[in-house]
N, C-alpha and C. Protein backbone atom coordinates (compact mmCIF):
# COMPACT_ATOMS: atom_id res chain seq x y z
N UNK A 1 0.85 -1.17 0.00
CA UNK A 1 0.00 0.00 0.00
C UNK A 1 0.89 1.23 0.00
N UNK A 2 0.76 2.27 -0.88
CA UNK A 2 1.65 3.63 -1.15
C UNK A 2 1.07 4.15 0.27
N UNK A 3 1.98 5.46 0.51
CA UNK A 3 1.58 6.13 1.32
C UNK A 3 0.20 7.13 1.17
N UNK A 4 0.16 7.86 -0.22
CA UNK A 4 -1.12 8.28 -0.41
C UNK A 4 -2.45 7.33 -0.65
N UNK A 5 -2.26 6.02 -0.50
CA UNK A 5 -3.37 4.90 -0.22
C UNK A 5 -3.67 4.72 1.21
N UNK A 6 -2.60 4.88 2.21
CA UNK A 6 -2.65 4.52 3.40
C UNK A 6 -4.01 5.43 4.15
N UNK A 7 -3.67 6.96 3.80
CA UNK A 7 -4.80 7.53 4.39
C UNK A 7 -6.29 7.69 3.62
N UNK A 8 -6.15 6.47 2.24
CA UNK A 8 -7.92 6.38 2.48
C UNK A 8 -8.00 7.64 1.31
N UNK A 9 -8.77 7.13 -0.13
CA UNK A 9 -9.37 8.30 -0.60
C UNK A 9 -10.08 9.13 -0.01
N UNK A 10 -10.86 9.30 0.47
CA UNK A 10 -11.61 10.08 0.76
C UNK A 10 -10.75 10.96 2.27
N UNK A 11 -9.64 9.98 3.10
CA UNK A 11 -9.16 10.61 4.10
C UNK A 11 -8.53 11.71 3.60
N UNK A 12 -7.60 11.49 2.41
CA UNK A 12 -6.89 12.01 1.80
C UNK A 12 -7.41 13.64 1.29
N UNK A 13 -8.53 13.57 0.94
CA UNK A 13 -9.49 14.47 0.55
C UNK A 13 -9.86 15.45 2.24
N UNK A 14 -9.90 14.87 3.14
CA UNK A 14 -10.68 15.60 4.02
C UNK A 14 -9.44 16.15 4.26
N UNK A 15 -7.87 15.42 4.44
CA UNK A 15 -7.22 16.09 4.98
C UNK A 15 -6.94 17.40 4.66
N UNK A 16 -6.50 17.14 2.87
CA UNK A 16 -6.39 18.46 2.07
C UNK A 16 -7.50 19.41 2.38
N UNK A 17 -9.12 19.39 2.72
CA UNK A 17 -9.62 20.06 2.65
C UNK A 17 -9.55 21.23 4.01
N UNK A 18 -9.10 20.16 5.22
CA UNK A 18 -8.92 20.82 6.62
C UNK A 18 -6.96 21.82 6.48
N UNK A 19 -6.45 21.16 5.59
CA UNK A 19 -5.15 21.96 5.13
C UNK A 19 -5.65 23.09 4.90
N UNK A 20 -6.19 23.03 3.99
CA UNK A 20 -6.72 23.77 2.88
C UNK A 20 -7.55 25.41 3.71
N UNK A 21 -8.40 25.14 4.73
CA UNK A 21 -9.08 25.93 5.50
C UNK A 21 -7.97 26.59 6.95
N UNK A 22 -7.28 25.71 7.26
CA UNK A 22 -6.64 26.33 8.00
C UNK A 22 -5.15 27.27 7.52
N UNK A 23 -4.69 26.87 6.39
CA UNK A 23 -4.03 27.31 4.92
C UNK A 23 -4.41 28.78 5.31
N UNK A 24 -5.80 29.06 4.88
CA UNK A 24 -6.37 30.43 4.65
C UNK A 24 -6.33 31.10 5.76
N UNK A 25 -6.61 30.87 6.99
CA UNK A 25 -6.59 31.36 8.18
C UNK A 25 -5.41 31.95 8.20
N UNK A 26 -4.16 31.16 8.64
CA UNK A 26 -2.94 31.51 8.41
C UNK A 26 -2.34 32.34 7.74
N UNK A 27 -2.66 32.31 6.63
CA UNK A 27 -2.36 33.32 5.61
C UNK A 27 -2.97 34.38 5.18
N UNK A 28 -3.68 34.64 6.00
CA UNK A 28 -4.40 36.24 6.41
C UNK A 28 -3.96 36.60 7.65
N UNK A 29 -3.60 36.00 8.65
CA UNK A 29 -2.96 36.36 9.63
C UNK A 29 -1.75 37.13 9.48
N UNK A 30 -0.65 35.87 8.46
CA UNK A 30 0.62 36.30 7.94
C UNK A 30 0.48 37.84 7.45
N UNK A 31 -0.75 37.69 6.77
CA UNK A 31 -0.57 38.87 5.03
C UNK A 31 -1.01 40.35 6.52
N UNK A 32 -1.64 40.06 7.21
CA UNK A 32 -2.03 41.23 8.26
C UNK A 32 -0.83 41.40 9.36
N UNK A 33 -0.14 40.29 10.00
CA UNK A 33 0.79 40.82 10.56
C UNK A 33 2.24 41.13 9.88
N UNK A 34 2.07 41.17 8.51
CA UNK A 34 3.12 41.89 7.47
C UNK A 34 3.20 43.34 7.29
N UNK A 35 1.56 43.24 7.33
CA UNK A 35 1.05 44.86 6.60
C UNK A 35 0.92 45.62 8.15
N UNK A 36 0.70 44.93 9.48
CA UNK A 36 0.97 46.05 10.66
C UNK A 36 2.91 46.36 10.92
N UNK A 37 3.44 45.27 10.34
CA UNK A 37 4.55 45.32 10.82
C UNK A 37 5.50 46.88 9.52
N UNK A 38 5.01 46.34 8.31
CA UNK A 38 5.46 47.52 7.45
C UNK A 38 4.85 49.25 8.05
N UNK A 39 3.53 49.17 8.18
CA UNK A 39 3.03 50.15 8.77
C UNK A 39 3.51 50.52 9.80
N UNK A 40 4.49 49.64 10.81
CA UNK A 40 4.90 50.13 11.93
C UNK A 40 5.87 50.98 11.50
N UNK A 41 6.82 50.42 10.43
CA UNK A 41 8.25 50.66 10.27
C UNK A 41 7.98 52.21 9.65
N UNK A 42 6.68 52.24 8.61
CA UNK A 42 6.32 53.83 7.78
C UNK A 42 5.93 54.49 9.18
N UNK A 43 5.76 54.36 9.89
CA UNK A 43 4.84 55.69 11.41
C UNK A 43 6.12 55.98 11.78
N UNK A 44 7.12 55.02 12.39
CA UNK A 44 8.19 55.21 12.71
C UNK A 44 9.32 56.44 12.25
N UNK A 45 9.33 55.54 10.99
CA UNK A 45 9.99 56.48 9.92
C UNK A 45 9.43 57.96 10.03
N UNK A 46 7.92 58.19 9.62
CA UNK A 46 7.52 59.62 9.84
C UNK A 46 7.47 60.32 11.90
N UNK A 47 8.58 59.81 12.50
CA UNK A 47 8.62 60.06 13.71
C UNK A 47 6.81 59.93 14.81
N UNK A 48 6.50 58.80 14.44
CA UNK A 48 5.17 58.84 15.44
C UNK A 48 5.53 57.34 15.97
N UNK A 49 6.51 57.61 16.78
CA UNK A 49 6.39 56.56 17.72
C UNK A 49 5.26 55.74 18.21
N UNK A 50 4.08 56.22 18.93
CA UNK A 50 3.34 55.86 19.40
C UNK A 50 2.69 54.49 18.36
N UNK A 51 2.49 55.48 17.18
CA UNK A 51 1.60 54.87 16.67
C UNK A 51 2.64 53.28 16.00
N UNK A 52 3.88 53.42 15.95
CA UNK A 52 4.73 52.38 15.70
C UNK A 52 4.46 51.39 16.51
N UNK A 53 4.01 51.76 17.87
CA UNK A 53 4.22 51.15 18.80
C UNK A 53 3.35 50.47 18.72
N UNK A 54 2.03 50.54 18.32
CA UNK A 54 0.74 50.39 18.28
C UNK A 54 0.87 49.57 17.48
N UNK A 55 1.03 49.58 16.43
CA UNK A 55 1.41 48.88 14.94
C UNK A 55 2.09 47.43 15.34
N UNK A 56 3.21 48.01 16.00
CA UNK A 56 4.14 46.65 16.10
C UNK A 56 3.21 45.54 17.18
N UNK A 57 2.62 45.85 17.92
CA UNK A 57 1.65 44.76 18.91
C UNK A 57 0.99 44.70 18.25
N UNK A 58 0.11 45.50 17.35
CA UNK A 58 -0.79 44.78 16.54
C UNK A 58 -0.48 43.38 15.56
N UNK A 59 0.77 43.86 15.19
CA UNK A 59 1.38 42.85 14.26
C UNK A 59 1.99 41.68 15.25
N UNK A 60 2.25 41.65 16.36
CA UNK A 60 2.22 40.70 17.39
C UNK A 60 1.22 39.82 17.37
N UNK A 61 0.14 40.30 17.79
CA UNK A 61 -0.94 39.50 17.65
C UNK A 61 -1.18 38.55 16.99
N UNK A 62 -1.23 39.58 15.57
CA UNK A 62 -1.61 38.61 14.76
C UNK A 62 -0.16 37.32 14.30
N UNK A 63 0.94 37.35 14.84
CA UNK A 63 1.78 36.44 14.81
C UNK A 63 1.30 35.52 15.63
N UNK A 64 1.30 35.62 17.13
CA UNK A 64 -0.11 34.90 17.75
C UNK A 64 -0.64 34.00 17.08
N UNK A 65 -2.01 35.08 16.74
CA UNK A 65 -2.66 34.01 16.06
C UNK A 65 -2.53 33.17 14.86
N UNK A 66 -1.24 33.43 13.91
CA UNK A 66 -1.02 32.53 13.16
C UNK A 66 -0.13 31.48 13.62
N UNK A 67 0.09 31.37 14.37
CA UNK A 67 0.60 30.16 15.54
C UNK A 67 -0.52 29.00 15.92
N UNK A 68 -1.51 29.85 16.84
CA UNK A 68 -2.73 29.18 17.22
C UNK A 68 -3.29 28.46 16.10
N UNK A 69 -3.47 28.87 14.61
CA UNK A 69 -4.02 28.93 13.70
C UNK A 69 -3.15 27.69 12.93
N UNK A 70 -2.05 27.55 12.93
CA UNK A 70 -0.95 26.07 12.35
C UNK A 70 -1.14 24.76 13.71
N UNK A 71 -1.33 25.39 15.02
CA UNK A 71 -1.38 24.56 15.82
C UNK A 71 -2.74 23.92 15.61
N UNK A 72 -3.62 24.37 15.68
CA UNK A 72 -5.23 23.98 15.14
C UNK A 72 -5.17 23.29 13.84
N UNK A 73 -4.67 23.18 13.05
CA UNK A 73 -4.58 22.64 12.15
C UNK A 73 -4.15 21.63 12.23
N UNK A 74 -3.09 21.30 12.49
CA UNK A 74 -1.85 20.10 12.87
C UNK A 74 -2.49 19.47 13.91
N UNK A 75 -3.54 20.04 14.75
CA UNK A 75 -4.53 18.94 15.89
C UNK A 75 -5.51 18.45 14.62
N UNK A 76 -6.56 19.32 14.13
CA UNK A 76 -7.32 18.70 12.78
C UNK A 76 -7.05 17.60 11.78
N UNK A 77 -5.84 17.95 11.53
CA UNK A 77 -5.54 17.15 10.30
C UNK A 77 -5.18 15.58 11.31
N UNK A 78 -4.34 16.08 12.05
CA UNK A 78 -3.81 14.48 13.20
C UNK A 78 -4.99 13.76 13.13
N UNK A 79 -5.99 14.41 14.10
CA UNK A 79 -7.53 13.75 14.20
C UNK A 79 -7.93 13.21 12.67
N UNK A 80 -8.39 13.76 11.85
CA UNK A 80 -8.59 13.09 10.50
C UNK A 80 -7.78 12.23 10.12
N UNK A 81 -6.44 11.97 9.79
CA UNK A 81 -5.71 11.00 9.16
C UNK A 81 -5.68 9.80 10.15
N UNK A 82 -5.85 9.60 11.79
CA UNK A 82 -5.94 8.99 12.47
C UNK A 82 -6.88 8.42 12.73
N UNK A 83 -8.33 8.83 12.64
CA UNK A 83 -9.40 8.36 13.16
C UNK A 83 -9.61 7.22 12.47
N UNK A 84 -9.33 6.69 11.50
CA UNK A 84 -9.44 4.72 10.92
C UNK A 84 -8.47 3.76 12.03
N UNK A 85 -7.58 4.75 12.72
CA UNK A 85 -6.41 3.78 13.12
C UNK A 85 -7.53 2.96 15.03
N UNK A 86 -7.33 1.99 14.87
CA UNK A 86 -7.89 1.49 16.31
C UNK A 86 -6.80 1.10 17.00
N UNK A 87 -5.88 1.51 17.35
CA UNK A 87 -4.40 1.22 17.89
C UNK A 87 -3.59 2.16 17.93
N UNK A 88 -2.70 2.11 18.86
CA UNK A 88 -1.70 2.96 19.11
C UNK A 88 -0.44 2.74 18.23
N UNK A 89 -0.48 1.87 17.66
CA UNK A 89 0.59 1.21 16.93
C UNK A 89 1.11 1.64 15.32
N UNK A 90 -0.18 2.65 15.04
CA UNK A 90 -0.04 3.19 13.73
C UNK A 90 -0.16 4.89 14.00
N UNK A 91 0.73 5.52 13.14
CA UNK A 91 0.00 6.53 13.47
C UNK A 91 0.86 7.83 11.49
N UNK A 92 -0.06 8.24 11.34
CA UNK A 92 -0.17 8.86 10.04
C UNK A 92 -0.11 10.57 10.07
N UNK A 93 0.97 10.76 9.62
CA UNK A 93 1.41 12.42 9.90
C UNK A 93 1.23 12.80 8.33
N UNK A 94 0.75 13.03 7.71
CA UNK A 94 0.00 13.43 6.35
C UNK A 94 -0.26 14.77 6.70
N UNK A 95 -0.02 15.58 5.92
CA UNK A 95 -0.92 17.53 6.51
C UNK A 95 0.00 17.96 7.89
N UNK A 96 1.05 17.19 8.16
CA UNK A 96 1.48 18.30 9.57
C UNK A 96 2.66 18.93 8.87
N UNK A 97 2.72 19.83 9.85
CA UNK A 97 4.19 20.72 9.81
C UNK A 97 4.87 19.69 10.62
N UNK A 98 6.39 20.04 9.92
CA UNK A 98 7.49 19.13 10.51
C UNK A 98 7.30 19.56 11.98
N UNK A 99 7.17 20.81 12.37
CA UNK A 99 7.25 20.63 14.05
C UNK A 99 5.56 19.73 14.77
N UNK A 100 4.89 20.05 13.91
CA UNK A 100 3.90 19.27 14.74
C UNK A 100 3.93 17.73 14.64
N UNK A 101 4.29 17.18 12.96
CA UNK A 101 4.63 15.89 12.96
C UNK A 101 5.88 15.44 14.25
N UNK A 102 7.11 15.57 14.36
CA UNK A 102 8.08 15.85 15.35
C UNK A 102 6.82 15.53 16.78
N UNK A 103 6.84 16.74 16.98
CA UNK A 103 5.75 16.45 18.35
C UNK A 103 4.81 15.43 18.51
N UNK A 104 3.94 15.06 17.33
CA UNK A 104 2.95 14.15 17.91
C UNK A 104 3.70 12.38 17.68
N UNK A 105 4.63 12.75 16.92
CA UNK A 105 5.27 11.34 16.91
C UNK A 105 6.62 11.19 18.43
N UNK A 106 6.79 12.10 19.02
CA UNK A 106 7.35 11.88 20.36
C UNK A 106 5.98 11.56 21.39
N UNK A 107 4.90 12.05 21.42
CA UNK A 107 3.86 11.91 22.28
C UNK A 107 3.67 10.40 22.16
N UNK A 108 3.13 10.12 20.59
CA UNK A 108 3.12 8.57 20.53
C UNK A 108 4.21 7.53 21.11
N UNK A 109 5.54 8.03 20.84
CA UNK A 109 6.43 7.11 21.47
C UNK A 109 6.42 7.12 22.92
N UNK A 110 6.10 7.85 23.70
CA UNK A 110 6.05 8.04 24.80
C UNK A 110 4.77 7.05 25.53
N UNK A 111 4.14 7.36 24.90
CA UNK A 111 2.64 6.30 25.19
C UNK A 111 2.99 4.70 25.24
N UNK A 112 4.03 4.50 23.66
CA UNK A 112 4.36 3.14 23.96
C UNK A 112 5.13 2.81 24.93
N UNK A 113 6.04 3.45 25.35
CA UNK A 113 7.00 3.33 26.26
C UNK A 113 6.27 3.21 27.60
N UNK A 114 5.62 4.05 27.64
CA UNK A 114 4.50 3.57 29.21
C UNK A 114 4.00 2.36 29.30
N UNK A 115 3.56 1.88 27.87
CA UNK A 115 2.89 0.20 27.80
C UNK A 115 3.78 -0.65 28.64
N UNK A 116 5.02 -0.53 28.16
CA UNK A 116 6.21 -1.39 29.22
C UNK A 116 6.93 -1.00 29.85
N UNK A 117 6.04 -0.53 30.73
CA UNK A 117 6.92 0.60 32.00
C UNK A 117 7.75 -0.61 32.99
N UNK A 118 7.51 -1.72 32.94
CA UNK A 118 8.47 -2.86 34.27
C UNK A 118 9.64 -3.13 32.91
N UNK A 119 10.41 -2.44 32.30
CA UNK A 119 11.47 -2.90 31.70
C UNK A 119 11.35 -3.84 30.39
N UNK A 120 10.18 -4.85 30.25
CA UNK A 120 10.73 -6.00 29.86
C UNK A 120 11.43 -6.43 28.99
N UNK A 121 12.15 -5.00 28.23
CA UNK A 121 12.82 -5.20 27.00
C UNK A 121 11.67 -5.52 25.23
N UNK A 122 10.82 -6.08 25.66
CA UNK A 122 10.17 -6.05 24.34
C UNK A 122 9.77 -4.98 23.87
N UNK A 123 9.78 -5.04 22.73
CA UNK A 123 9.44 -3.49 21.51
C UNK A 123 8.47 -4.14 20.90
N UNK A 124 7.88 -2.86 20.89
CA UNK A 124 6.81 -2.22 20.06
C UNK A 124 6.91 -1.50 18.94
N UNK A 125 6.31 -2.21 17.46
CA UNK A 125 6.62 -1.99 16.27
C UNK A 125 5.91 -0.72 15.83
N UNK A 126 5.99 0.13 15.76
CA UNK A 126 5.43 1.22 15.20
C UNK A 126 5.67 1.98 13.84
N UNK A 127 4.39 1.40 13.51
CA UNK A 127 4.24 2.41 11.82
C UNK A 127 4.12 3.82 11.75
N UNK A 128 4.66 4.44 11.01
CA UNK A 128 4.99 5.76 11.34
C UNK A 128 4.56 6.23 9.83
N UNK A 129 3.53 6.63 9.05
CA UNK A 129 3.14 6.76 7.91
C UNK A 129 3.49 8.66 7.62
N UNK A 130 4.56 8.65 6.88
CA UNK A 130 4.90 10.15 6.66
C UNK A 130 4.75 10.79 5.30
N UNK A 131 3.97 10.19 4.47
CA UNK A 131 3.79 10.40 3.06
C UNK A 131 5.28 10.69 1.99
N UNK A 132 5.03 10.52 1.02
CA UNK A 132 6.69 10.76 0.70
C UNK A 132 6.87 12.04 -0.31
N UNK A 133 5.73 12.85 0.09
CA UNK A 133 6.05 14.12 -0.26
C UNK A 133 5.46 14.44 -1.63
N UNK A 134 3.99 14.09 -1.69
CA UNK A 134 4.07 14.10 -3.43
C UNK A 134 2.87 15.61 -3.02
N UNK A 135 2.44 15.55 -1.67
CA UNK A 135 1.22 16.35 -1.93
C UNK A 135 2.04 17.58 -1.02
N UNK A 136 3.48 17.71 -1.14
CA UNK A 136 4.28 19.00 -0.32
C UNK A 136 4.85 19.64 -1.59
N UNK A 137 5.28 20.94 -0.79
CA UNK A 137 5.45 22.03 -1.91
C UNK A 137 6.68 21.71 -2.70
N UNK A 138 6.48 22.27 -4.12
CA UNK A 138 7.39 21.28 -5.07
C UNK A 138 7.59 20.26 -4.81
N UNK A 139 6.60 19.69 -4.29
CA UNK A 139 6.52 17.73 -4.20
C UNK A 139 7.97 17.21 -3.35
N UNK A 140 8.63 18.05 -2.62
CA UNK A 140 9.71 18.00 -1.84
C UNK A 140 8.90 17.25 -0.61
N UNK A 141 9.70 16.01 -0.07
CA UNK A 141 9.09 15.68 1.73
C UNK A 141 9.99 16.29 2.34
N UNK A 142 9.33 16.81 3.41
CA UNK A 142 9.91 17.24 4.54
C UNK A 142 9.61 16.99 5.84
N UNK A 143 8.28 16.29 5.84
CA UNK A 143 8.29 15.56 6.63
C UNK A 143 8.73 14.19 7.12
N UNK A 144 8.29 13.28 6.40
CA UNK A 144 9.56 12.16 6.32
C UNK A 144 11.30 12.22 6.88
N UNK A 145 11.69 13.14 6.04
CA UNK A 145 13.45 13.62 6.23
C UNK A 145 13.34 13.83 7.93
N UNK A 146 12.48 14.96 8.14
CA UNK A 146 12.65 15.02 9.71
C UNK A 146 12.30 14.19 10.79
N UNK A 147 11.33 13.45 10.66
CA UNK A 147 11.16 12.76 11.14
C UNK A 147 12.35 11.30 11.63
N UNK A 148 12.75 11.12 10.21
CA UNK A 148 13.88 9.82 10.35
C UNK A 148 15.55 10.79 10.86
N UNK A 149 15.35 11.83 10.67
CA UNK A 149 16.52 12.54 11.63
C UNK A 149 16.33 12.62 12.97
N UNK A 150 15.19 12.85 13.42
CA UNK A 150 14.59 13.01 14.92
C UNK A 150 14.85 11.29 15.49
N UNK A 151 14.35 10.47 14.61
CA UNK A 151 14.52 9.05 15.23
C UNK A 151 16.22 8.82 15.22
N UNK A 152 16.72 9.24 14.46
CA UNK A 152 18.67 8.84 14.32
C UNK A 152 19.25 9.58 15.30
N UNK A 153 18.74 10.54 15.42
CA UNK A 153 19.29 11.90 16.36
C UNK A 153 19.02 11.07 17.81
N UNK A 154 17.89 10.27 18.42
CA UNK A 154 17.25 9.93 19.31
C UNK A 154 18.12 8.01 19.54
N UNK A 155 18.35 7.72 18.38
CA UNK A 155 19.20 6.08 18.42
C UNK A 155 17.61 5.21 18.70
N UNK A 156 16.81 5.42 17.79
CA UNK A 156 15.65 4.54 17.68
C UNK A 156 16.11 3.89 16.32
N UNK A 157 16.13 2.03 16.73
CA UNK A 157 16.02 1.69 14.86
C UNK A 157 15.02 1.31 14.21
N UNK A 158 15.26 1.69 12.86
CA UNK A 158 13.96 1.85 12.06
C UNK A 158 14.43 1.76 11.02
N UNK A 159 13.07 1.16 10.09
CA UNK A 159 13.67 0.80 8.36
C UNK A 159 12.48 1.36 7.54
N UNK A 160 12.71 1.66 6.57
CA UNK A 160 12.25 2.65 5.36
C UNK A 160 11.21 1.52 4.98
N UNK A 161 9.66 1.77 4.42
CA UNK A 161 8.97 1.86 3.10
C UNK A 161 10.34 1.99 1.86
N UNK A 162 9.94 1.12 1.22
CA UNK A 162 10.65 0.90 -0.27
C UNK A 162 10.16 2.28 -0.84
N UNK A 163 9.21 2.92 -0.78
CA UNK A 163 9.23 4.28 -1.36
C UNK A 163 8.93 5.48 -0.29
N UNK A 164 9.56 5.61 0.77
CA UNK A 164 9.65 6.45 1.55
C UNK A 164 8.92 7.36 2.38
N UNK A 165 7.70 6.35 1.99
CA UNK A 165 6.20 6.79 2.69
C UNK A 165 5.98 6.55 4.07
N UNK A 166 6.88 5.16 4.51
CA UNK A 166 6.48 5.20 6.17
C UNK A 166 7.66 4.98 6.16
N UNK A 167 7.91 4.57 7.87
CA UNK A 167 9.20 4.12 8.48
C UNK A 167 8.37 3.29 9.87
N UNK A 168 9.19 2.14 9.88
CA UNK A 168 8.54 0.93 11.12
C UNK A 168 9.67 1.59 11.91
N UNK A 169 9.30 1.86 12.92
CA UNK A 169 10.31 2.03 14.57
C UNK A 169 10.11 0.85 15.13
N UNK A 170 10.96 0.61 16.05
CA UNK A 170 11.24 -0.09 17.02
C UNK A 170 11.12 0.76 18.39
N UNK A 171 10.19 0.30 19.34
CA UNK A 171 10.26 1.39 20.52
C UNK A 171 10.26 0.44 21.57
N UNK A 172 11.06 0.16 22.12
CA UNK A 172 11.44 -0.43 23.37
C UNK A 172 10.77 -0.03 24.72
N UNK A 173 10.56 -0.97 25.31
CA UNK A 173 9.94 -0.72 27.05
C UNK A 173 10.64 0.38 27.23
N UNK A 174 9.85 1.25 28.44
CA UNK A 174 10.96 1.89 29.15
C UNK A 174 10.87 1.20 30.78
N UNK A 175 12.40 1.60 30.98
CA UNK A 175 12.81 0.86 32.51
C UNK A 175 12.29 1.65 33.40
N UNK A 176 11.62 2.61 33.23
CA UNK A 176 11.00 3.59 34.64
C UNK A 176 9.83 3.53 34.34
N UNK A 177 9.54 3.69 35.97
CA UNK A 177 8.54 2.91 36.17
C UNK A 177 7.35 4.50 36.43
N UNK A 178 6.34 4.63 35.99
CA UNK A 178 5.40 5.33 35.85
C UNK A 178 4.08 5.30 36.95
N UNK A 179 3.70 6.38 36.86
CA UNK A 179 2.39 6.12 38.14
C UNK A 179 1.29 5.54 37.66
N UNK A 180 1.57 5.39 36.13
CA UNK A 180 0.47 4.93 35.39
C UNK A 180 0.45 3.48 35.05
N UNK A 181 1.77 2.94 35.58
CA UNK A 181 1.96 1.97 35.38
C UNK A 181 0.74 0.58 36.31
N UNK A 182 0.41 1.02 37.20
CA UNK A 182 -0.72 0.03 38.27
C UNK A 182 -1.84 -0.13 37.25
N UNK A 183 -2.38 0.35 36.43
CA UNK A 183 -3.73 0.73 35.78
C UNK A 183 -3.45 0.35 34.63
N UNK A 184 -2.08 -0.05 34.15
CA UNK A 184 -1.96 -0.88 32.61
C UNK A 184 -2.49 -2.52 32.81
């Protein structure tokens, strides 16, 4: 199964479409905290501090909210490409930014690692579905690349999809022992 099969025609579709909406958000945020930040620099220039001043938090803000606005997204899209999965054992970063892919694939490893919080040395195989970049800009992945740097950087082993769409980890027990561990 390719990686753009993995998440499901139609997943595939919702994801782009929740990209797609939070895309726009973002990029009215951007295009507004550009145009307060130039406006700061013209008030300035004509000696009105104040109003620079004014300008430049405005254009704060809206940096803000184009933060909030990629973070909301990268929760959306997670939820959509995930919701077929009934296991912890798969998990499909399609539509994230490398920092949110990064993040939710440490959260997941972390979860497995609690599974075998008494040590026992057995691993847990984890599919890690990162698309191989056909639906990223100039069809470049960048998610994938970071991801398998974050795992090398970290000494997790793991082996490639023949076309560079997933990567299987290996995630080992961890030897500490958790409060959550009584309730597994």
């Amino acid at each position: 199964m390719g990686a753009t099969e993995s998440a499901g025609g139609e997943g595939t579709e919702e994801i782009q479409r929740v990209v797609s909406k939070w895309r726009a958000v973002a990029d009215e945020e951007a295009r507004l905290r550009s145009k307060c930040f130039e406006d700061a620099s013209a008030a300035y220039k004509r000696g009105d501090g104040a109003r620079a001043k004014q300008l430049s938090d405005e254009g704060k803000r809206h940096g803000e909210q184009l933060k909030i606005a990629q973070a909301k997204a990268n929760d959306e899209v997670f939820d959509v490409a995930n919701k077929r999965f009934g296991n912890i054992l798969s998990i499909d970063l399609h539509g994230q930014t490398v920092d949110g892919a990064v993040t939710n694939l440490k959260e997941r490893i972390s979860k497995l690692r609690m599974l075998h919080c008494k040590g026992t040395g057995t691993c847990h195989k984890l599919t890690v579905i990162c698309g191989a970049g056909h639906h990223s800009e100039r069809g470049v992945a960048r998610v994938g690349p970071a991801i398998k740097k974050w795992l090398h950087d970290n000494s997790y082993d793991f082996t490639e999809q023949a076309d560079g769409g997933a990567v299987f980890v290996e995630v080992p027990g961890s030897t500490e022992m958790f409060p959550s561990c009584a309730i597994l």
